[in-house]
C-alpha atoms as a PDB file:
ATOM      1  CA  UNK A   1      10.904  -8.097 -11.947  1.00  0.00           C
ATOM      2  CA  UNK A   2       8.560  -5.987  -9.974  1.00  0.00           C
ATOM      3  CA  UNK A   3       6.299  -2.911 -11.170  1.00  0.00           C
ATOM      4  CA  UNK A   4       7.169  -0.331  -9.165  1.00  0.00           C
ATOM      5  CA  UNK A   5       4.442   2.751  -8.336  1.00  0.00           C
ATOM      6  CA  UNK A   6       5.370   5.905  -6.519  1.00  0.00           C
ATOM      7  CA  UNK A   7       2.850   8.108  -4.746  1.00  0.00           C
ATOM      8  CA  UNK A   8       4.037  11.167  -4.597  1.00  0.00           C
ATOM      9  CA  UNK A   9       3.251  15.064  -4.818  1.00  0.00           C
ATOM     10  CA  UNK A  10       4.843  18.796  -4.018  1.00  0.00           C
ATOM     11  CA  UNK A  11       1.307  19.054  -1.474  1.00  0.00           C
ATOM     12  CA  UNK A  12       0.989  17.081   1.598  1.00  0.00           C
ATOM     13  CA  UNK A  13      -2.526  16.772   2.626  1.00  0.00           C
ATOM     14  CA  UNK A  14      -3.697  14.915  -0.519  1.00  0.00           C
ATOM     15  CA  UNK A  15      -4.184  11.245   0.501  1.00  0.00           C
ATOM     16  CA  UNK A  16      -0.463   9.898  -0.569  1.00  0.00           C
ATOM     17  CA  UNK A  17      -0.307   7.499   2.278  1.00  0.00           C
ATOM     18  CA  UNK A  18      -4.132   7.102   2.453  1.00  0.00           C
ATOM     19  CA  UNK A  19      -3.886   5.710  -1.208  1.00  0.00           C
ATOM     20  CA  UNK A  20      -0.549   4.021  -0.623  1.00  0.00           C
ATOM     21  CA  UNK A  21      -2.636   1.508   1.419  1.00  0.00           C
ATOM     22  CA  UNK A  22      -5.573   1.573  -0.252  1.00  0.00           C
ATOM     23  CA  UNK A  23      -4.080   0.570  -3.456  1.00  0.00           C
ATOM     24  CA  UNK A  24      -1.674  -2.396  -2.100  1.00  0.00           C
ATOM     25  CA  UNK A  25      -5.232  -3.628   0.363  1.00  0.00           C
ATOM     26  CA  UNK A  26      -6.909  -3.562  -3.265  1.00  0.00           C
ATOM     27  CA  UNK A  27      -4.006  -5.423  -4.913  1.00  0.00           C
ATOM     28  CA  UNK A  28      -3.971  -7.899  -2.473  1.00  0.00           C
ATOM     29  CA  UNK A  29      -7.915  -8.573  -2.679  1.00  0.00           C
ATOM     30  CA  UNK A  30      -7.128  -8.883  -6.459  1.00  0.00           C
ATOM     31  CA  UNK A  31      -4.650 -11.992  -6.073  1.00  0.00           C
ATOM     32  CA  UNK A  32      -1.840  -9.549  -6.624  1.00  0.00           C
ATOM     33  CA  UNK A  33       1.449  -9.348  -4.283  1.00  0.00           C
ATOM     34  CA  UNK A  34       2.514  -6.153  -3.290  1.00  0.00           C
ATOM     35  CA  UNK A  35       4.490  -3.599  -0.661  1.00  0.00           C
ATOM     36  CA  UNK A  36       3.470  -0.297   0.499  1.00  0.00           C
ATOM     37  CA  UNK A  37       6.776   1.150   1.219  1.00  0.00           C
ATOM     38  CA  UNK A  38       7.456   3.985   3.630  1.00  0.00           C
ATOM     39  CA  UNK A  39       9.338   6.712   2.647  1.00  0.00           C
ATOM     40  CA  UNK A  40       7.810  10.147   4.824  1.00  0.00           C
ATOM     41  CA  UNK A  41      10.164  10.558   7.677  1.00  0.00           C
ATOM     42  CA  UNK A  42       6.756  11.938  10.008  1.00  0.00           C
ATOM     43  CA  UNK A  43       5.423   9.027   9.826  1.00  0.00           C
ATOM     44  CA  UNK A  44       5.842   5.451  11.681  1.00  0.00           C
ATOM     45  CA  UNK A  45       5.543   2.403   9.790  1.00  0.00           C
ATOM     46  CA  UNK A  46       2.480   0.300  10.481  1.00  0.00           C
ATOM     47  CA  UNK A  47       2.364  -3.500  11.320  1.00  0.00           C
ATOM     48  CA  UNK A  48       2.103  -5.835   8.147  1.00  0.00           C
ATOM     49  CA  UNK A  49      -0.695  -8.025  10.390  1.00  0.00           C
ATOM     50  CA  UNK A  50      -3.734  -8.381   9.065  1.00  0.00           C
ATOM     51  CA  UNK A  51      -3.220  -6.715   5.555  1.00  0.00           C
ATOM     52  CA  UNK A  52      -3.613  -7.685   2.003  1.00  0.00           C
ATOM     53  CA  UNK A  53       0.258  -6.870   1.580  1.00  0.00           C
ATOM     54  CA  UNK A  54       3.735  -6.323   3.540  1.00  0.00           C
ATOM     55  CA  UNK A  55       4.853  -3.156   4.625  1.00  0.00           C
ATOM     56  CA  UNK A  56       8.710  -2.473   4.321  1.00  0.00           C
ATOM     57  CA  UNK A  57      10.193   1.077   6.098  1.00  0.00           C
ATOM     58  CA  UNK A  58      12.368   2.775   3.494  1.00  0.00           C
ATOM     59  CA  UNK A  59      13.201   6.415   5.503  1.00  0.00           C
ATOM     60  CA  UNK A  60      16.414   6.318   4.715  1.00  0.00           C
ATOM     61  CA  UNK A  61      18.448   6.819   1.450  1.00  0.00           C
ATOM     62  CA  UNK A  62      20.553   3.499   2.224  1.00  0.00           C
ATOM     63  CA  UNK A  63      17.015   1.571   2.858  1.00  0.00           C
ATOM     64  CA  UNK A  64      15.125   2.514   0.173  1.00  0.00           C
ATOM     65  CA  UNK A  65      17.670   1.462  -1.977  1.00  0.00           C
ATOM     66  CA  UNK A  66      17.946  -1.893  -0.176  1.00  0.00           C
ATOM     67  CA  UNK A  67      14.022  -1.930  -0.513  1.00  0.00           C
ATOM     68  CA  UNK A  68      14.347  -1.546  -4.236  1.00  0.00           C
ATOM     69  CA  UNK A  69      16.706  -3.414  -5.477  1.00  0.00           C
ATOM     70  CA  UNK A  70      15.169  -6.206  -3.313  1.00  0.00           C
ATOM     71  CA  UNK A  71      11.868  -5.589  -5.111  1.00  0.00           C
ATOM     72  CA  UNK A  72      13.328  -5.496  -8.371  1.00  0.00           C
ATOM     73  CA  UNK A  73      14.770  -8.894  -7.564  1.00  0.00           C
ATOM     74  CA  UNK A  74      11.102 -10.354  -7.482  1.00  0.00           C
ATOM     75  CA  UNK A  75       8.563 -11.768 -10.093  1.00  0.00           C
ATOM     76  CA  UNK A  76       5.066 -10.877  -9.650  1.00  0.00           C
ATOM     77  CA  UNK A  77       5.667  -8.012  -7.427  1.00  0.00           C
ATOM     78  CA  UNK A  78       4.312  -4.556  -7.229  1.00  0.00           C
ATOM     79  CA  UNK A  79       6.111  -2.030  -5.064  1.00  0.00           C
ATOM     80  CA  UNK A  80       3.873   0.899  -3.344  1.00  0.00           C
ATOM     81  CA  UNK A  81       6.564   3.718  -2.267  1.00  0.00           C
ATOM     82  CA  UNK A  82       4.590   6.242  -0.290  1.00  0.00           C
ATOM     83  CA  UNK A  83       6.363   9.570  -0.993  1.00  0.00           C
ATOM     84  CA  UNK A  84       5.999  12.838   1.534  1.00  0.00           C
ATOM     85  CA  UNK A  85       5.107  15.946   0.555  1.00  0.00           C
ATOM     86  CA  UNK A  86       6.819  19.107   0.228  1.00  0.00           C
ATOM     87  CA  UNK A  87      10.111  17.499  -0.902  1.00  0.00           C
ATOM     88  CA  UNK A  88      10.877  18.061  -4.490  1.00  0.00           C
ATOM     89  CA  UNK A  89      14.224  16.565  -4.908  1.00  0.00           C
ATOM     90  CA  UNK A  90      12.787  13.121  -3.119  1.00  0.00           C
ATOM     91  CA  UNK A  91      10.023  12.775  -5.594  1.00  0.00           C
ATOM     92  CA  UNK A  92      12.194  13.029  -8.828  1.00  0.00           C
ATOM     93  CA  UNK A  93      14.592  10.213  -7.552  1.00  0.00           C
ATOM     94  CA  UNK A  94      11.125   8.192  -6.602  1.00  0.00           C
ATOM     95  CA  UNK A  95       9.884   9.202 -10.136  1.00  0.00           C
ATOM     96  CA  UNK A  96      13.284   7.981 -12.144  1.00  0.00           C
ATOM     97  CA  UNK A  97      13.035   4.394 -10.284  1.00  0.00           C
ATOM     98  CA  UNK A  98       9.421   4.279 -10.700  1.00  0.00           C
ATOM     99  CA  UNK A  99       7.392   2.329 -13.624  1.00  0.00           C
ATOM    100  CA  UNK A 100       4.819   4.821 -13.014  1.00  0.00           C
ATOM    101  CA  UNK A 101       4.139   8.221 -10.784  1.00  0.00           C
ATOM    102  CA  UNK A 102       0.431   9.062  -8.990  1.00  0.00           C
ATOM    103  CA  UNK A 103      -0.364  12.606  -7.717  1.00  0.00           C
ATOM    104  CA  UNK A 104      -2.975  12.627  -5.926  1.00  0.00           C
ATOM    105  CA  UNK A 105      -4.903  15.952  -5.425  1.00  0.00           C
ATOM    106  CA  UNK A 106      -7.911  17.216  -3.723  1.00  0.00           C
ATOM    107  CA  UNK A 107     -10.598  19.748  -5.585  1.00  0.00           C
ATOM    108  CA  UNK A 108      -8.970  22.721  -3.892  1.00  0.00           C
ATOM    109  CA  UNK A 109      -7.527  25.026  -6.588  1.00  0.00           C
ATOM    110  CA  UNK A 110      -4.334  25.273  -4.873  1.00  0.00           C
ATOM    111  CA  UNK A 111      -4.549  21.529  -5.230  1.00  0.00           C
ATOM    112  CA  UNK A 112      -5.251  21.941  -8.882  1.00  0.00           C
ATOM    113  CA  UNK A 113      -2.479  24.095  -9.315  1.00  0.00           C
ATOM    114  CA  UNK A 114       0.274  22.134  -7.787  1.00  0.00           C
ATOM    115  CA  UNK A 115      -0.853  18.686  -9.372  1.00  0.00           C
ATOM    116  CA  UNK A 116      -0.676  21.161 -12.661  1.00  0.00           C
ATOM    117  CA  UNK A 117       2.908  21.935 -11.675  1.00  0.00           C
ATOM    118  CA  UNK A 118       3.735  18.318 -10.964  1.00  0.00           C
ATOM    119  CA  UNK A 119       2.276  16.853 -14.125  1.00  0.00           C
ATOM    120  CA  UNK A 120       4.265  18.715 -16.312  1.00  0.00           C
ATOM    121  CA  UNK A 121       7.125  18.331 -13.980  1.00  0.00           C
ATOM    122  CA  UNK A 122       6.886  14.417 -14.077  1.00  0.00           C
ATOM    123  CA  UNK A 123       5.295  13.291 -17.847  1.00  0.00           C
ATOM    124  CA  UNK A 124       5.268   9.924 -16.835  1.00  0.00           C
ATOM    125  CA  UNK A 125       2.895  10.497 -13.729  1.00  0.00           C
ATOM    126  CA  UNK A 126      -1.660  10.300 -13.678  1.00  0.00           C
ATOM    127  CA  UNK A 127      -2.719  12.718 -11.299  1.00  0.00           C
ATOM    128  CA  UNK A 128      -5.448  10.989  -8.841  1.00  0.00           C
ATOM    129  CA  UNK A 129      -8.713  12.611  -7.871  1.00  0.00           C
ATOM    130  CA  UNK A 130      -8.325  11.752  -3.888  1.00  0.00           C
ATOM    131  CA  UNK A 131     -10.852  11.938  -1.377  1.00  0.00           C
ATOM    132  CA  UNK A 132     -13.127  13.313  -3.778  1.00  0.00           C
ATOM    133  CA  UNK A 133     -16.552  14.583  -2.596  1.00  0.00           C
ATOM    134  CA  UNK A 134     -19.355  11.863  -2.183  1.00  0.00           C
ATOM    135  CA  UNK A 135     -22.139  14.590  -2.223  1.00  0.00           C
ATOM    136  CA  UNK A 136     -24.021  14.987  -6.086  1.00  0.00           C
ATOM    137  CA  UNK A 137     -24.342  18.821  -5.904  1.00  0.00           C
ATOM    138  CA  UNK A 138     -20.531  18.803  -4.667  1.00  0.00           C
ATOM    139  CA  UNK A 139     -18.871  15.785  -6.802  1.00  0.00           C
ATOM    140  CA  UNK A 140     -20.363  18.037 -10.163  1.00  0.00           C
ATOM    141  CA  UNK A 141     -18.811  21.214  -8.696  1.00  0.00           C
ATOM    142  CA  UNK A 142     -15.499  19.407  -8.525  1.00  0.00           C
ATOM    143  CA  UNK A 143     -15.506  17.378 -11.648  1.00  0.00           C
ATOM    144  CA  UNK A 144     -16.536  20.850 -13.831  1.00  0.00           C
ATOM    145  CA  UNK A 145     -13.326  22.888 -12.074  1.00  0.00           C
ATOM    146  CA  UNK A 146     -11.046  19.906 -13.231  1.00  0.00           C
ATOM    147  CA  UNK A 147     -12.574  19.648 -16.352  1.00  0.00           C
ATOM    148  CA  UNK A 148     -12.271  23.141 -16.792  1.00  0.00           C
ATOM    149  CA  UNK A 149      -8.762  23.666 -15.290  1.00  0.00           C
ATOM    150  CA  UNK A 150      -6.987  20.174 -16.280  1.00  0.00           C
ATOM    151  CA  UNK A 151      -8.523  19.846 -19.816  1.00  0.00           C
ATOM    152  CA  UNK A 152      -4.880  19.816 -21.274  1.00  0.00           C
ATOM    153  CA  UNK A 153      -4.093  16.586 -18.669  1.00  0.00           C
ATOM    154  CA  UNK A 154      -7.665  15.110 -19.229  1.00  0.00           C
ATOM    155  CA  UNK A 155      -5.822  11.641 -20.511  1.00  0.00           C
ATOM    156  CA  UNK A 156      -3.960  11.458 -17.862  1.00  0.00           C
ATOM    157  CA  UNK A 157      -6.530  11.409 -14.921  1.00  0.00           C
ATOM    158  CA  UNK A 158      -7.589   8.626 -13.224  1.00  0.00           C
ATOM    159  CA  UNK A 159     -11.113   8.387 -12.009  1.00  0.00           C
ATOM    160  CA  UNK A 160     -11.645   9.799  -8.569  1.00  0.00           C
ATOM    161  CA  UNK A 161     -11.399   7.981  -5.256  1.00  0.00           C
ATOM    162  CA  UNK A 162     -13.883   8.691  -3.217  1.00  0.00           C
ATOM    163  CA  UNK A 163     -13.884  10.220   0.374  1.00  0.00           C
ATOM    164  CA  UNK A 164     -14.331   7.452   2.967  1.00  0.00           C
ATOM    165  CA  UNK A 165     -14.209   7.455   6.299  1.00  0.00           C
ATOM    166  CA  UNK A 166     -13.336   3.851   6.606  1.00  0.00           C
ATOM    167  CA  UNK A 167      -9.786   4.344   4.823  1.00  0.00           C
ATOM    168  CA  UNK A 168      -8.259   5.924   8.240  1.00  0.00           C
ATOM    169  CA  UNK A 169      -9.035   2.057   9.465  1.00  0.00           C
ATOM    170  CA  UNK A 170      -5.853   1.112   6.840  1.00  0.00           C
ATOM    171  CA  UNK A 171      -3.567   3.656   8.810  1.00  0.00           C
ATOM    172  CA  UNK A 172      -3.909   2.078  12.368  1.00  0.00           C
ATOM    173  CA  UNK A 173      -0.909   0.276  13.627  1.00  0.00           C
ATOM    174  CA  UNK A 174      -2.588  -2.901  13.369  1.00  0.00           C
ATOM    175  CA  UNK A 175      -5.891  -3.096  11.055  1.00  0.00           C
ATOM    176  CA  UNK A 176      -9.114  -4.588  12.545  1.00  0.00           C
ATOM    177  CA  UNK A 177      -9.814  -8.720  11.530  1.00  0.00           C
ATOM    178  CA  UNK A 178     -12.927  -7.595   9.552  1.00  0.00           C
ATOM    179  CA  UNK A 179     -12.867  -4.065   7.385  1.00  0.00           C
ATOM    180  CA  UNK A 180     -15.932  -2.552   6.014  1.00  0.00           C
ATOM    181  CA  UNK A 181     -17.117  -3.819   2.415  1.00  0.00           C
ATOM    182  CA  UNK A 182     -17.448  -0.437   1.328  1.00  0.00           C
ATOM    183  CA  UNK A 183     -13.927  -0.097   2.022  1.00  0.00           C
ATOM    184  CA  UNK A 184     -12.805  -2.845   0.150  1.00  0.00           C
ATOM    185  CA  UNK A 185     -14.717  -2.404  -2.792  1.00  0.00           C
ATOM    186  CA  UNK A 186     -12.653   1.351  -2.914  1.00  0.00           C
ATOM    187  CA  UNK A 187      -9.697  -0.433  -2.852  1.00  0.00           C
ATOM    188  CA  UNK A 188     -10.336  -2.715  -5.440  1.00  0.00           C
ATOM    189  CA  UNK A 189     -11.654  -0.421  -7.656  1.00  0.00           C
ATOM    190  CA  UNK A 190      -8.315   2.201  -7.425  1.00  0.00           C
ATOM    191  CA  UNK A 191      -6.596  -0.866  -7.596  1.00  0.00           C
ATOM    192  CA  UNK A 192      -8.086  -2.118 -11.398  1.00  0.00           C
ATOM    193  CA  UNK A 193      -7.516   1.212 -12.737  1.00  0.00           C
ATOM    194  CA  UNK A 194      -4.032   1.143 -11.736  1.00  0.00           C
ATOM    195  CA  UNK A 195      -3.504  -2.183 -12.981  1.00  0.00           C
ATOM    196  CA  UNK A 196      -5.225  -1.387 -15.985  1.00  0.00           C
ATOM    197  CA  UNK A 197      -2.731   1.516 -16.533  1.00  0.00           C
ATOM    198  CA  UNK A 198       0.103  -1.008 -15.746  1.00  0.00           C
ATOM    199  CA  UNK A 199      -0.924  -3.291 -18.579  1.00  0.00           C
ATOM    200  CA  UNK A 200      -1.740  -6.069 -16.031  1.00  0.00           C
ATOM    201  CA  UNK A 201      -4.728  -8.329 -16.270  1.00  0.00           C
ATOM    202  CA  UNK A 202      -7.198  -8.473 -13.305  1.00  0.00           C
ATOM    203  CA  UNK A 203      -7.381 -11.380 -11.397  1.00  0.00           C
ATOM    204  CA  UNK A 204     -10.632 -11.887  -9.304  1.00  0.00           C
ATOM    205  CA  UNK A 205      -8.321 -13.077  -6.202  1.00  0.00           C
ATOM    206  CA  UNK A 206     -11.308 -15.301  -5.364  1.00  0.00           C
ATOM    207  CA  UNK A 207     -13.082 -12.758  -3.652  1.00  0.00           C
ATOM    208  CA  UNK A 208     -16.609 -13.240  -3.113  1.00  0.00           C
ATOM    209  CA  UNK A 209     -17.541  -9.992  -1.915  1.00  0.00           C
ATOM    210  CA  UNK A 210     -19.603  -7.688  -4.171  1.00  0.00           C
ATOM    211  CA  UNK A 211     -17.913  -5.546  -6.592  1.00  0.00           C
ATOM    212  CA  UNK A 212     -20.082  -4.612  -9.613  1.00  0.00           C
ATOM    213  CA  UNK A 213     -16.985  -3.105 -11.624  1.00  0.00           C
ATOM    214  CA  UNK A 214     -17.724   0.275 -13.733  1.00  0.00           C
ATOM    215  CA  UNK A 215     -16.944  -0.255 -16.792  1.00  0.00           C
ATOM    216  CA  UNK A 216     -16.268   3.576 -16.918  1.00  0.00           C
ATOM    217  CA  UNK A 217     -13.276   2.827 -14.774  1.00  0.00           C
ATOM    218  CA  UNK A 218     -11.365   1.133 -17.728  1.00  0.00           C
ATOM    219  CA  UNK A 219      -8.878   4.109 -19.461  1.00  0.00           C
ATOM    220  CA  UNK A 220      -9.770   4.116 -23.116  1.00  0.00           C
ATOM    221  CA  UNK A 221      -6.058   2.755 -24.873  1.00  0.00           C
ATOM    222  CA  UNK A 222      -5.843   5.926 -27.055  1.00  0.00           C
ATOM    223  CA  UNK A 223      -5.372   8.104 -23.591  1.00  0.00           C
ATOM    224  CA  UNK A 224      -3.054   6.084 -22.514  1.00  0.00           C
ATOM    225  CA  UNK A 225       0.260   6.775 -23.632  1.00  0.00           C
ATOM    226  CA  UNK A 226       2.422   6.698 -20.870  1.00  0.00           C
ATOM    227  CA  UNK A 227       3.413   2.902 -21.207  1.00  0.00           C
ATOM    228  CA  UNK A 228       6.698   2.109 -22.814  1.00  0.00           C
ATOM    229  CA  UNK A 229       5.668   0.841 -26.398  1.00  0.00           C
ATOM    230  CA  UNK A 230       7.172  -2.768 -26.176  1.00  0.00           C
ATOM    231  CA  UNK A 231       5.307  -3.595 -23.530  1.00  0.00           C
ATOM    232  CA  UNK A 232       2.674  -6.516 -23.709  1.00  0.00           C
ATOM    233  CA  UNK A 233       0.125  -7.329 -21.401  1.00  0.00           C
ATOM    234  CA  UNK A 234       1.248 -10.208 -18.200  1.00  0.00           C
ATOM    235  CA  UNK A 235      -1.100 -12.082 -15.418  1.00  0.00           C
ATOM    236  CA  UNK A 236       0.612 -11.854 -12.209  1.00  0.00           C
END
């Protein structure tokens, strides 16, 4: 049966779809089958060509459901549902089919204080540092108002994902043959920690690119509590 993730978030602005992609291009560089589904009605859905995954367009009650239960039909799957923002009755019916929740959130404080709003909303979601600054003086400024603001939530952050120019490439209709390394490395990166959170042991995919992994990336168990209790850990 297949994991299912939902991206999701009272704010629009804060990377959902960005991430969406980023995560299922990074699970599909690990040796890991996955679908970014489409949920946010302003948006088109973008040609599976080319990418690390499949794309499936869920806008509709009737098709997300198909999209689901089609999903949940599947070993060794993980399904992506990329949720809009601004739509608070969507994002608890994503969050009661969902294994797990992401909120993304940028270092604004209204950011801050919506993501606050959502994690206590939805106690089985990790709020996602998202296109966090890449600049020293400006990455410290943003890690000390989290720290300082999110203390309560600090076990269930993930670590940030940087800004990168190169992620818009993953929202074109059709991706280019060759993406940037940088970009790929991101992916695979967001991609572990998420994996990590789902219990799931990293495969290498047989990528040869570089990718020195952080060990910092890796959630300590204690602050992770999230997981149902009976689960063990699988190899897709």
């Amino acid at each position: 049966m297949a994991e299912i993730i939902c991206i999701i978030g009272n704010k629009g602005g804060t990377g959902k779809t960005t991430l969406s992609h980023m995560l299922c291009q990074g699970l599909g560089l690990l040796g890991h089958r996955s679908a970014c589904v489409l949920t946010d009605t302003s948006r088109e859905p973008l040609a599976p060509e080319g990418r690390r995954y499949i794309t499936a367009d869920a806008r509709t009650r009737e098709a997300l459901t198909k999209v689901v239960d089609k999903l949940r039909s599947l070993d060794n799957w993980i399904g992506v549902i990329d949720g809009g923002g601004n739509r608070t009755e969507m994002d608890r019916k994503l969050y009661a089919l969902s294994d797990i929740v992401l909120l993304p959130f940028r270092e604004s404080h209204e950011d801050i204080r919506t993501v606050l709003r959502d994690l206590e909303m939805f106690p089985r979601a990790y709020a996602v540092p998202s296109q966090w600054p890449v600049n020293a003086w400006q990455r410290e400024a943003a890690d000390r108002n989290v720290a300082q603001l999110m203390g309560a939530y600090r076990h269930r952050i993930l670590k940030p994902v940087g800004a990168l120019s190169a992620s818009k490439l993953l929202l074109q209709k059709q991706v280019p043959d060759q993406l940037p390394t940088p970009l790929a490395n991101a992916c695979r990166a967001f991609a572990r920690q998420v994996l990590h959170v789902l219990e799931i042991d990293v495969a290498d995919g047989g990528e040869t690119v570089e990718d020195n992994e952080d060990e910092s990336l890796r959630i300590p168990p204690a602050e992770m509590p999230l997981r149902l209790t009976q689960a063990t850990r699988r190899s897709h």
